[in-house]
Protein backbone atom coordinates (compact mmCIF):
# COMPACT_ATOMS: atom_id res chain seq x y z
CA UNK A 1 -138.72 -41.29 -42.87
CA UNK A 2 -137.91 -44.50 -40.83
CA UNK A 3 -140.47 -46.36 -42.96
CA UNK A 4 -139.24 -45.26 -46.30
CA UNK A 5 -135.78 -46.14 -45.06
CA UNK A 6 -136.42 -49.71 -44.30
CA UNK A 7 -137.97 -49.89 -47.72
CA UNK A 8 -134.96 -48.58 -49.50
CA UNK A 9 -132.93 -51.00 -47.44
CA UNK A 10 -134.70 -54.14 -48.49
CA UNK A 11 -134.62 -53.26 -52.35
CA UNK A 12 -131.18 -53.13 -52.10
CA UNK A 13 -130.92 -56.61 -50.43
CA UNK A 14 -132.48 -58.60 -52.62
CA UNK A 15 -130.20 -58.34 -55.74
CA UNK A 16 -127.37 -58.52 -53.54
CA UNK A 17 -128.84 -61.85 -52.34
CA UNK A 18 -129.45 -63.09 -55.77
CA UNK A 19 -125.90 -62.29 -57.02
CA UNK A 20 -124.03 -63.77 -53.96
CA UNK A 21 -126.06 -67.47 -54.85
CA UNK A 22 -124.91 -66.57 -58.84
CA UNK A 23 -121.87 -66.17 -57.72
CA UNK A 24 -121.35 -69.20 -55.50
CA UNK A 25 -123.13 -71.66 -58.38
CA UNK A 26 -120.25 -69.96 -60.74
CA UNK A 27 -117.58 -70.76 -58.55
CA UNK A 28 -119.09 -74.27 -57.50
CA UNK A 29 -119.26 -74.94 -61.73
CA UNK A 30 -115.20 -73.69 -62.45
CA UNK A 31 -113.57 -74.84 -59.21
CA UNK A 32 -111.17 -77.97 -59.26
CA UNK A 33 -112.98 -80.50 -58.99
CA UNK A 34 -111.84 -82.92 -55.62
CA UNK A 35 -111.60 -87.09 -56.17
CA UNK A 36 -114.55 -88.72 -55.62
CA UNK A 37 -113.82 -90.88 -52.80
CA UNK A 38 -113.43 -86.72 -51.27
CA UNK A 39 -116.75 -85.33 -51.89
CA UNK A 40 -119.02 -84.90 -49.00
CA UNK A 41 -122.27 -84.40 -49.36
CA UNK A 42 -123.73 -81.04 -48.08
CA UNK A 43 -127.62 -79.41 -47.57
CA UNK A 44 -126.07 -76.30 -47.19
CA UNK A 45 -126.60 -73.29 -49.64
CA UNK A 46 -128.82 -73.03 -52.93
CA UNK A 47 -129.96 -76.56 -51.72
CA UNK A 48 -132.26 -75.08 -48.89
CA UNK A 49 -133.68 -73.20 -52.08
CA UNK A 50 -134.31 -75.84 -54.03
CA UNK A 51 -137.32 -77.50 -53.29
CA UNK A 52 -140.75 -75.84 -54.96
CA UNK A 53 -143.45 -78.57 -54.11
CA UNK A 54 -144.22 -81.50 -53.24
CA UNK A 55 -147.57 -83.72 -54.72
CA UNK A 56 -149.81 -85.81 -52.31
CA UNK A 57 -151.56 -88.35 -53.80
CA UNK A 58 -149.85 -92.20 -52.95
CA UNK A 59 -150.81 -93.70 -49.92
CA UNK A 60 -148.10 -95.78 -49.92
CA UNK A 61 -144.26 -96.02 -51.25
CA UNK A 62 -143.37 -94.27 -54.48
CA UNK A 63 -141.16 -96.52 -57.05
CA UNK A 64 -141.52 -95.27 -60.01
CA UNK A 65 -141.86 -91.40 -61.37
CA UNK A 66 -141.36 -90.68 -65.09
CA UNK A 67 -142.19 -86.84 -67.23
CA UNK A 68 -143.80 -86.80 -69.96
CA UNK A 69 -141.49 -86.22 -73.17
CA UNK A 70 -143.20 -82.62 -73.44
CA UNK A 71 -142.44 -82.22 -69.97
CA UNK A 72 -146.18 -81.22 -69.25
CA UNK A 73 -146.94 -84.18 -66.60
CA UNK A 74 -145.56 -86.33 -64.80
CA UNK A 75 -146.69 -89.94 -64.17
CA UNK A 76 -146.12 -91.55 -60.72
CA UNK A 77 -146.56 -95.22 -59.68
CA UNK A 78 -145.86 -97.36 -56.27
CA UNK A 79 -147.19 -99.72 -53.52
CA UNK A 80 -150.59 -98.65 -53.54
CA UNK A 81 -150.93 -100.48 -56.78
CA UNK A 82 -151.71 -97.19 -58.54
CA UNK A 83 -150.30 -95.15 -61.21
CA UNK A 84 -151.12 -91.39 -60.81
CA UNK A 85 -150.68 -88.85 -63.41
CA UNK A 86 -149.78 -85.04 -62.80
CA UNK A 87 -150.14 -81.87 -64.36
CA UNK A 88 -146.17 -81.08 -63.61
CA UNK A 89 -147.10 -76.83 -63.36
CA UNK A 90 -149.51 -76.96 -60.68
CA UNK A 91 -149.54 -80.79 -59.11
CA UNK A 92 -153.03 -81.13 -60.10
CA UNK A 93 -153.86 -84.93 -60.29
CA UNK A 94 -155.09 -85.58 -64.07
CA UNK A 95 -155.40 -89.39 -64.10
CA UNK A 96 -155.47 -92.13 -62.05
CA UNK A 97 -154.84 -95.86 -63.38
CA UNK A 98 -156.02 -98.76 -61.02
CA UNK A 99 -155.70 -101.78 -63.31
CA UNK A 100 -152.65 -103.35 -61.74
CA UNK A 101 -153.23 -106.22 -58.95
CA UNK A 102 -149.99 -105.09 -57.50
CA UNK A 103 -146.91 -102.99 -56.45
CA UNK A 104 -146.30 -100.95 -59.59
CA UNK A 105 -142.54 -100.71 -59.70
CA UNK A 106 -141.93 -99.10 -63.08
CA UNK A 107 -143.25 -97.25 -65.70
CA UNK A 108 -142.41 -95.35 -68.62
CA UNK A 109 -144.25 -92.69 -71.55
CA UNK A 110 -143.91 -93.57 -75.19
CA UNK A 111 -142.13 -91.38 -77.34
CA UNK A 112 -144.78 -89.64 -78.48
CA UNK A 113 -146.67 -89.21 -75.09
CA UNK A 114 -149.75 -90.62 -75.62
CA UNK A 115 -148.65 -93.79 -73.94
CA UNK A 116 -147.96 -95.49 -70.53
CA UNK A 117 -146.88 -98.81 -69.57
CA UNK A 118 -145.91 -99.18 -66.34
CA UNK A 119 -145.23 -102.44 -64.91
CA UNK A 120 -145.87 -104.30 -61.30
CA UNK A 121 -145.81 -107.40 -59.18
CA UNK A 122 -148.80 -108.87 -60.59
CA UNK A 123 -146.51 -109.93 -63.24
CA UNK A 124 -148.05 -107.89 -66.32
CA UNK A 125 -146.79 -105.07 -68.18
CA UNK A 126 -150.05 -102.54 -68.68
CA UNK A 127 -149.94 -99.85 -72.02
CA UNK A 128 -153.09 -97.49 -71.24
CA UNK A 129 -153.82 -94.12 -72.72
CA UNK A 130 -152.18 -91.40 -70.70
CA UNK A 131 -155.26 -89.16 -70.90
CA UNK A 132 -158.10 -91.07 -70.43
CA UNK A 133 -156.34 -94.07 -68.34
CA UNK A 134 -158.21 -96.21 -70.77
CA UNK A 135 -156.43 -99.99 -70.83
CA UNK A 136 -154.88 -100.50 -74.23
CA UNK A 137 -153.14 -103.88 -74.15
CA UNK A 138 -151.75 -106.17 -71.26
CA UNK A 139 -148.79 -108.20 -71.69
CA UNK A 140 -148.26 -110.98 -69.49
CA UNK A 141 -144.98 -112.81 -70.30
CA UNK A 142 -143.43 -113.01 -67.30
CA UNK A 143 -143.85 -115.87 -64.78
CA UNK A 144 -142.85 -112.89 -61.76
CA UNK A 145 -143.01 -109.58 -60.82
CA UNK A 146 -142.31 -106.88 -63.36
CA UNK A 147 -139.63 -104.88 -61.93
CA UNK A 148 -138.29 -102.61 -65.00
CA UNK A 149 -139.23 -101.19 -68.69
CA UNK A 150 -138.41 -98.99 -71.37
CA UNK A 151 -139.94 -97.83 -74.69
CA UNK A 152 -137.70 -98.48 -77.60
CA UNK A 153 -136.85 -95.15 -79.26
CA UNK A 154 -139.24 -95.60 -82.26
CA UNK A 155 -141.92 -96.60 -79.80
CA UNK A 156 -142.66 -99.97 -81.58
CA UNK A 157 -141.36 -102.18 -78.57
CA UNK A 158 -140.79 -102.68 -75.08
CA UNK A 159 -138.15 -104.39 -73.10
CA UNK A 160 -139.40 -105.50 -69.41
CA UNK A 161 -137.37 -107.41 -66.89
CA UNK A 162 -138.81 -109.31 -63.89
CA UNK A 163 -138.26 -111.32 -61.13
CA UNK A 164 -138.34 -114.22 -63.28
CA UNK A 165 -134.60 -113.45 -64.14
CA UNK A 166 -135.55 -112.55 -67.67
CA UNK A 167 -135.22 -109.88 -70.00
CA UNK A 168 -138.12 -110.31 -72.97
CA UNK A 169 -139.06 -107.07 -75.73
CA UNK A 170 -142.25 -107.43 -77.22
CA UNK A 171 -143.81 -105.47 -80.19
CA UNK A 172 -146.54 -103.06 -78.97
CA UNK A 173 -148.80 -103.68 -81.62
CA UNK A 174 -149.20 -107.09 -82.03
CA UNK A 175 -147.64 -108.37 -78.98
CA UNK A 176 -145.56 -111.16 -79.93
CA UNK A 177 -142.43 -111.57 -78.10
CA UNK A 178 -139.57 -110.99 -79.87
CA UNK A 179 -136.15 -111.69 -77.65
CA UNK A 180 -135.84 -113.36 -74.30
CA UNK A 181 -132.45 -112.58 -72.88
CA UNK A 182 -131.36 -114.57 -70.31
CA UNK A 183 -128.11 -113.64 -69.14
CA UNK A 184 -128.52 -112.38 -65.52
CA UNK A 185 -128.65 -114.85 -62.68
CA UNK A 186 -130.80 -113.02 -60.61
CA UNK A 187 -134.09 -110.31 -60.83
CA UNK A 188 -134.11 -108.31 -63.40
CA UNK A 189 -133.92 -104.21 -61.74
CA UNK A 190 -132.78 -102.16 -64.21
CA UNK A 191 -132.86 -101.88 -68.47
CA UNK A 192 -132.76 -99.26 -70.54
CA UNK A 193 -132.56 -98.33 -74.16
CA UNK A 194 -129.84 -96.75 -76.10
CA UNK A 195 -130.77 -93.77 -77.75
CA UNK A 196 -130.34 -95.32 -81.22
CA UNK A 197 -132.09 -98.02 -80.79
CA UNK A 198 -129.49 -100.96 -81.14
CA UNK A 199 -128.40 -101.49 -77.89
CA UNK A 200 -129.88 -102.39 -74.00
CA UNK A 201 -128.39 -102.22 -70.80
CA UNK A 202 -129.67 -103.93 -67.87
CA UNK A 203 -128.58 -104.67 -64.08
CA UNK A 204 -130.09 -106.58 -61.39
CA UNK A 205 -129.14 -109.26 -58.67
CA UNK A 206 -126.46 -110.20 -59.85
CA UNK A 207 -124.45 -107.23 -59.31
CA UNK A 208 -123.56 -106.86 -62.90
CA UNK A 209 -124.43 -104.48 -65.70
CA UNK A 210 -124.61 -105.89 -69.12
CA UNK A 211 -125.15 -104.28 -72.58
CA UNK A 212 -126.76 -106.90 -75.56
CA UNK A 213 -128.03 -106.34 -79.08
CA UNK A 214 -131.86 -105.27 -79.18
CA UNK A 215 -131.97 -107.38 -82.21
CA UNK A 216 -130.19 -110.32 -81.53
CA UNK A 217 -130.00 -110.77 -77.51
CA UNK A 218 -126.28 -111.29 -78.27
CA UNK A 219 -124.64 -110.32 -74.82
CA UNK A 220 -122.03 -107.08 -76.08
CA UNK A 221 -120.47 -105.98 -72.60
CA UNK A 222 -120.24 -107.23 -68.60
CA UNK A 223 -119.28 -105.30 -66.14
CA UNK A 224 -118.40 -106.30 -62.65
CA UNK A 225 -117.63 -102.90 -61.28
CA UNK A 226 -120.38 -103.45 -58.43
CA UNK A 227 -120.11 -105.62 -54.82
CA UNK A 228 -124.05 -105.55 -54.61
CA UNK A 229 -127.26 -105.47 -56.78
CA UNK A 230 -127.33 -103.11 -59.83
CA UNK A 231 -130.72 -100.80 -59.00
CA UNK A 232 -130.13 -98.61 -61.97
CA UNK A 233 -128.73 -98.25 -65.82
CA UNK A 234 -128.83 -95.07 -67.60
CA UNK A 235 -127.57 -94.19 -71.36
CA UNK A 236 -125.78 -90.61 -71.26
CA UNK A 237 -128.02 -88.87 -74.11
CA UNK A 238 -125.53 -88.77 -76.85
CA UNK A 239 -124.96 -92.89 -76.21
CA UNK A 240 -121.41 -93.05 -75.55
CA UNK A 241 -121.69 -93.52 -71.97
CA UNK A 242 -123.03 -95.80 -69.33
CA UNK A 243 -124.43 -95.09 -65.70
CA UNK A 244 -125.07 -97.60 -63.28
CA UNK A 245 -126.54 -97.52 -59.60
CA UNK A 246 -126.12 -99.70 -56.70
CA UNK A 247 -126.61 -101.01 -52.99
CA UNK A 248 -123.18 -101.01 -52.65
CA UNK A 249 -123.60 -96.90 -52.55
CA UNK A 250 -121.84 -96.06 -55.36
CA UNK A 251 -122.69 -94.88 -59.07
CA UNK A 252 -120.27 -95.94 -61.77
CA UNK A 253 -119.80 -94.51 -65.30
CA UNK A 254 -118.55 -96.48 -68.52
CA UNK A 255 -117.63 -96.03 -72.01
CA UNK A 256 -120.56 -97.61 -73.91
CA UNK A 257 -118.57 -98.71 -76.13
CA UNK A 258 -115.16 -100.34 -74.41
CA UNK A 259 -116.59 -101.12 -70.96
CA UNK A 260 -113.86 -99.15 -69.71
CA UNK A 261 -114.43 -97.41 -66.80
CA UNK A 262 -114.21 -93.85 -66.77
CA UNK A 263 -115.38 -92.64 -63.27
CA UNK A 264 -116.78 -93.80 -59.55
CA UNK A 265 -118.99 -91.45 -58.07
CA UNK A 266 -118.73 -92.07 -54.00
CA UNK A 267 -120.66 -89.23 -52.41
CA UNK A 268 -123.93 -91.32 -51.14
CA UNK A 269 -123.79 -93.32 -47.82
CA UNK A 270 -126.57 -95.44 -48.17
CA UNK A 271 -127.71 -97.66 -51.10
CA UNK A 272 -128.61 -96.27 -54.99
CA UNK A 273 -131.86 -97.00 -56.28
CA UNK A 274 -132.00 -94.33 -58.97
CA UNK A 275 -129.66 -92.42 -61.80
CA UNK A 276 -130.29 -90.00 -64.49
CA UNK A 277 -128.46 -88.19 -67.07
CA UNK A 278 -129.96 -84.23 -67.65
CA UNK A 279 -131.16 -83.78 -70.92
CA UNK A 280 -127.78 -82.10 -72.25
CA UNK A 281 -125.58 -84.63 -70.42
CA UNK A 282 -123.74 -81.95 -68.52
CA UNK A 283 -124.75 -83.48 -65.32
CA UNK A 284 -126.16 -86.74 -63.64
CA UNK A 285 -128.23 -87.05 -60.21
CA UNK A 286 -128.87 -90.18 -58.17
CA UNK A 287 -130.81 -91.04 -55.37
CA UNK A 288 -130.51 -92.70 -52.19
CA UNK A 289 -132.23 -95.45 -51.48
CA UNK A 290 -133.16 -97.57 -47.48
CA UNK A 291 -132.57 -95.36 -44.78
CA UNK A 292 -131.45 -96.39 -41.29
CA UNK A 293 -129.87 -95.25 -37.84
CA UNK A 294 -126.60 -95.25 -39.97
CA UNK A 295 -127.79 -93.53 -42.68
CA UNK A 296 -131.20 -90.96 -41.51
CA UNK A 297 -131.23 -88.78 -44.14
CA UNK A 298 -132.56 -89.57 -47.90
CA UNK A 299 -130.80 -87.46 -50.33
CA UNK A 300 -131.08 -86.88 -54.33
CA UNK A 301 -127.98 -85.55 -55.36
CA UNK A 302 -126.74 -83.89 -58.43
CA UNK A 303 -122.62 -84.34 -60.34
CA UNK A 304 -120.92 -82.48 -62.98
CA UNK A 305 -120.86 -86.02 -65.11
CA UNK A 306 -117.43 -85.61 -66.30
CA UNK A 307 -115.58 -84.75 -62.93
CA UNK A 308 -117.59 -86.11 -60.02
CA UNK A 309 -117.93 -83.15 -58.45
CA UNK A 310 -120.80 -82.56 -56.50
CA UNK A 311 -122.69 -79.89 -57.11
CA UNK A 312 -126.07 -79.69 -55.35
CA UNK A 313 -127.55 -82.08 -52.47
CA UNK A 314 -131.73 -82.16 -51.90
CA UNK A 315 -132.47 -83.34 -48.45
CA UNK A 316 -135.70 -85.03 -48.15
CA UNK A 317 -136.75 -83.54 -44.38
CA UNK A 318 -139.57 -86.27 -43.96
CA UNK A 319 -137.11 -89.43 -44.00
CA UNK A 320 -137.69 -91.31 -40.93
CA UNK A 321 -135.45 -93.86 -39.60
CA UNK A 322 -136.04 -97.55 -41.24
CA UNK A 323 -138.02 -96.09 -44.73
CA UNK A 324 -136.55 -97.24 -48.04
CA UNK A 325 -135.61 -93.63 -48.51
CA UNK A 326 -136.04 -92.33 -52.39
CA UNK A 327 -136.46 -94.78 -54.97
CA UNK A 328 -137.13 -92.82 -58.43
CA UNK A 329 -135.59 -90.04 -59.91
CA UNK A 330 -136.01 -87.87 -63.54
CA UNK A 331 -135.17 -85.20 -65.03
CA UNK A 332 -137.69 -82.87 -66.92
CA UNK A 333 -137.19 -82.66 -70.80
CA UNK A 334 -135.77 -79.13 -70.81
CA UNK A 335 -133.52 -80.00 -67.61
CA UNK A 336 -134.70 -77.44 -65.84
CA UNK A 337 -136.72 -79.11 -62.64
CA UNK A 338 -136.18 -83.15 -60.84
CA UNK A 339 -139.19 -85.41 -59.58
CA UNK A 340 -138.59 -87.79 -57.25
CA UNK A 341 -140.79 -90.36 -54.69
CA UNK A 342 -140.13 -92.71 -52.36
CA UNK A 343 -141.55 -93.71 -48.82
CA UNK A 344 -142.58 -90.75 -47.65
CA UNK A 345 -145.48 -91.24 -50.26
CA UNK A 346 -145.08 -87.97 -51.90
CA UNK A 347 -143.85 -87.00 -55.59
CA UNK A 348 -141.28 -84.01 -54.90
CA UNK A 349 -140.59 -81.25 -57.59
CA UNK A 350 -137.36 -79.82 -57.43
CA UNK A 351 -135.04 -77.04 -59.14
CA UNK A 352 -132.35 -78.37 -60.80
CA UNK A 353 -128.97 -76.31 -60.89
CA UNK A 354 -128.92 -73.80 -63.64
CA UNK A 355 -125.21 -75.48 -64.74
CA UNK A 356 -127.51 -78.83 -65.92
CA UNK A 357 -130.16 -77.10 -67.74
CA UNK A 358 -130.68 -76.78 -71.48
């Protein structure tokens, strides 16, 4: 009788369980959302839940992780001058690309998948086939280290920006460079694509965040919102906003259009190195970046986009004191999960909250 009791007993706790974190995630999405210069950052809660594995395969510092547009894999790439490629389901290690001399500090899939150029100190951009990790082309343009890429949306070109303080796309295919832009003053961390094709944003050294014509290299917007290098620049996925991530700790949203700005997001305590928009543009997650005595704990966090409220925090319980903390963050296609890397060496897999998902 005691037996079947304490069976009946823990049936009966698990739904309860399962509402009470529905419940809280309901009341976390419709609450009033606080300033955010307010928000503190919390571990607490469905964030102790949200972790579901975590892929070993770096030997040194991850910079760069990146899913592939049918969310099946997910492509890694960091110090260890290696770019490793994942089955994203079961963490099984599919491919791995050594043909960089260097760091690799970026990467990104082509549209269609089939694709990957990632990019790395040893100044070259790399496109190789995703499946067999066969070289396809190498691009060497730049007189420094590649630092950031991006496919354009029709997967003809690439932009790249380096440590040479320029900003160059290139056509795939036959290679010839097509726009230098030369508008920053310092390295080149950050560019990305609009989702239409006609516009770039990019952020580095100079602590700005400009937007130019992919066509033209005519220089569109500025902004000066940030007191310290840009890290990262993210279109929101219907184009009509900007994200952009800095050491000075904070992540900044604009009107694509206007330059206006529309919202600070103030919840990290160490320097940004990584933003993302989810796939519906409900909600956008950043990453911290160096960790210290000041700051010992390495966090990706996630924000309803349009309030700054936060709504989940990931603690990363390997951080040690004096790592560069996490330094890449994406979402999965279908919003549903979060990779990230950094200096712990390993590629973590995460939940995402059920608010951001498609």
């Amino acid at each position: 009788m005691r037996r079947t009791a304490m069976r009946t007993t823990a049936v009966v706790r698990w739904p309860v369980r399962w509402l009470s974190l529905c419940l809280f995630l309901f009341v976390a999405a419709c609450a009033p959302a606080p300033t955010p210069s307010a928000i503190t950052p919390t571990a607490s809660g469905p964030a102790q839940l949200a972790a579901i594995a975590g892929y070993h395969g770096h030997t040194s510092t991850v910079f760069a992780v990146a899913w592939s547009p049918d969310g099946t894999r997910i492509a890694s790439g960091g110090n260890d001058n290696t770019v490793q490629v994942w089955d994203a389901s079961i963490g099984h290690l599919l491919v791995k690309y050594t043909g960089h001399a260097g760091t690799v500090y970026t990467l990104a899939w082509s549209p269609d998948g089939r694709r990957i150029a990632s990019g790395s100190d040893d100044s070259t951009v790399q496109v190789w086939d995703a499946k067999s990790g066969q070289l396809l082309l190498t691009y060497s343009g730049h007189s420094a280290g590649v630092r950031a890429l991006a496919w354009s949306p029709d997967g003809t070109c690439i932009v790249s920006g380096g440590n040479d303080n320029t900003i160059q796309i290139w056509n795939v295919t036959s290679r010839q460079r097509l726009i230098t832009y030369t508008g920053h003053l310092g390295s080149i961390w950050a560019v990305a694509w609009s989702p239409d094709g006609a516009s770039i944003a990019s952020g580095g050294n100079d602590s700005t965040m400009q937007v130019w014509d992919a066509k033209s290299g005519h220089r569109l917007l500025t902004s000066i919102g940030h007191t310290a290098p840009v890290r990262a620049a993210a279109w929101s996925p219907d184009g009509t906003r900007l994200a952009s991530a800095s050491q000075d700790g904070i992540v900044q949203v604009w009107d694509a259009a206007s330059g206006q700005h529309l919202l600070t997001y103030r919840g990290q305590t160490a320097p940004i190195w990584a933003v993302a928009w989810s796939p519906t543009g409900v909600c956008l997650a950043s990453a911290t970046g160096n960790t210290s005595d000041e700051h010992p704990r390495e966090t990706v966090q996630v924000w309803i986009a349009v309030t700054g409220h936060l709504l989940m925090s990931y603690p990363i319980l390997s951080s040690t004191a004096y790592a560069d903390g996490t330094l890449s963050m994406a979402w999965s296609p279908d919003g549903k999960h979060l990779a990230s890397g950094g200096a712990d060496t390993i590629v973590h897999f995460w939940n995402a909250p059920s608010l951001c998902r498609r």
